[in-house]
Protein backbone atom coordinates (compact mmCIF):
# COMPACT_ATOMS: atom_id res chain seq x y z
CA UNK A 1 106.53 -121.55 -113.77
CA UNK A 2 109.52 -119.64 -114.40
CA UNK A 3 109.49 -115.90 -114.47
CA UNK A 4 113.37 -114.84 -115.13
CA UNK A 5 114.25 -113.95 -118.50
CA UNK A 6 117.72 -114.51 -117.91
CA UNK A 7 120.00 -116.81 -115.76
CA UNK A 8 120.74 -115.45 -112.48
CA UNK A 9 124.04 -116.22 -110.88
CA UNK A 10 123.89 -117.50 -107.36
CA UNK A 11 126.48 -115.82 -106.00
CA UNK A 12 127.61 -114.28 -102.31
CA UNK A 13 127.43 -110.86 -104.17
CA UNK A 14 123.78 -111.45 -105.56
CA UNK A 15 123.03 -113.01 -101.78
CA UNK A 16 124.08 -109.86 -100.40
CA UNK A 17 122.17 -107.57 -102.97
CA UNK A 18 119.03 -109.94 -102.48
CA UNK A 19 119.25 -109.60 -98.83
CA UNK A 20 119.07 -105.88 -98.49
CA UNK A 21 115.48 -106.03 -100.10
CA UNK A 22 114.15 -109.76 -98.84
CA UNK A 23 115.44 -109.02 -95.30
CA UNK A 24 112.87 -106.40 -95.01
CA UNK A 25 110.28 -107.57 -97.44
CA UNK A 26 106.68 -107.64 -95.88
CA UNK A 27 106.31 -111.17 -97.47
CA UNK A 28 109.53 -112.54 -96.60
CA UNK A 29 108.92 -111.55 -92.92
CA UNK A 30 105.09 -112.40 -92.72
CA UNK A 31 105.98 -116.17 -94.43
CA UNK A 32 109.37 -116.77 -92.15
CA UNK A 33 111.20 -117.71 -95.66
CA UNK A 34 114.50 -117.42 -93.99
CA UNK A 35 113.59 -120.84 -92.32
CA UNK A 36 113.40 -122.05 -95.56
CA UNK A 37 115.06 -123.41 -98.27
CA UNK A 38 116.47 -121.59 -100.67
CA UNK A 39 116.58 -118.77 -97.68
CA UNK A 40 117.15 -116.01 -100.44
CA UNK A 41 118.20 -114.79 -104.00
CA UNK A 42 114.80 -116.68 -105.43
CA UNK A 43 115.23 -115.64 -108.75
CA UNK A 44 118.50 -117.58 -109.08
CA UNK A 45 117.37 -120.57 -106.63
CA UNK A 46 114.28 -121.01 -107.35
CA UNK A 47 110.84 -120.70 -105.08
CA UNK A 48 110.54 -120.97 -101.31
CA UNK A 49 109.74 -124.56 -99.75
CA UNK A 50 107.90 -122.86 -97.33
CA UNK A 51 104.13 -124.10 -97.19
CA UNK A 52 101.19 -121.93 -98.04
CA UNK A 53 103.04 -118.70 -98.50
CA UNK A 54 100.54 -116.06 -97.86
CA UNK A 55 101.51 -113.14 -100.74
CA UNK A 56 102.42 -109.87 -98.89
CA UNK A 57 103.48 -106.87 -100.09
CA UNK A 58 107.01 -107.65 -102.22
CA UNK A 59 110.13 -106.17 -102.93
CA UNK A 60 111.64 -108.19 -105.94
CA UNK A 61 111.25 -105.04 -108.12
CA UNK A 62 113.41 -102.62 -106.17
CA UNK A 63 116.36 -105.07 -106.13
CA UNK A 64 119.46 -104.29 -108.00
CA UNK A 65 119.43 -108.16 -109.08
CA UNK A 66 115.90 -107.36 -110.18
CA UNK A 67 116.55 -104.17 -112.23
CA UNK A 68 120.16 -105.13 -113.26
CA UNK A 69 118.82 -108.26 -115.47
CA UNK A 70 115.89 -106.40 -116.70
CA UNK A 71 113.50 -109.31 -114.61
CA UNK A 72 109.54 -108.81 -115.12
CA UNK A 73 106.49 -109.33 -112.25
CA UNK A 74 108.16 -110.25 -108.97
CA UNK A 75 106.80 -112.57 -106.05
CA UNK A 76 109.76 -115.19 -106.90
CA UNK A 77 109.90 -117.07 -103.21
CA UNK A 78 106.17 -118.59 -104.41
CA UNK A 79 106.96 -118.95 -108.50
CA UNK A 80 109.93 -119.18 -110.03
């Protein structure tokens, strides 16, 4: 299912702005999602190949990516 409403680019500044939030988002760390591909910007890459992803606590909606193309709902390393 995909949640964005717009296109995302996948870019080394969106990586960077992405990483400020997933590097210390609950679910990021609790599911080990930088062992997995894509290791960031879901939104743009699409969800997490990691298996059973056990939701945690997430960060999508303080992200500058998030806010900055008016996104909706969050959790994008299990749905995109």
């Amino acid at each position: 299912m995909k949640i964005a409403t717009v296109s995302i680019e996948d870019t080394d500044e969106n990586r960077q702005i992405c990483m400020k939030y997933c590097g210390i988002c609950p679910n990021y760390k609790k599911n080990h999602l930088g062992e997995h591909r894509p290791d960031c910007l879901f939104c743009a890459r699409g969800g997490s190949d990691a298996p059973d992803i056990r939701e945690a606590r997430c960060f999508c909606l303080a992200c500058e990516v998030f806010t900055g193309h008016s996104l909706s709902l969050g959790h994008f390393c299990e749905r995109h």
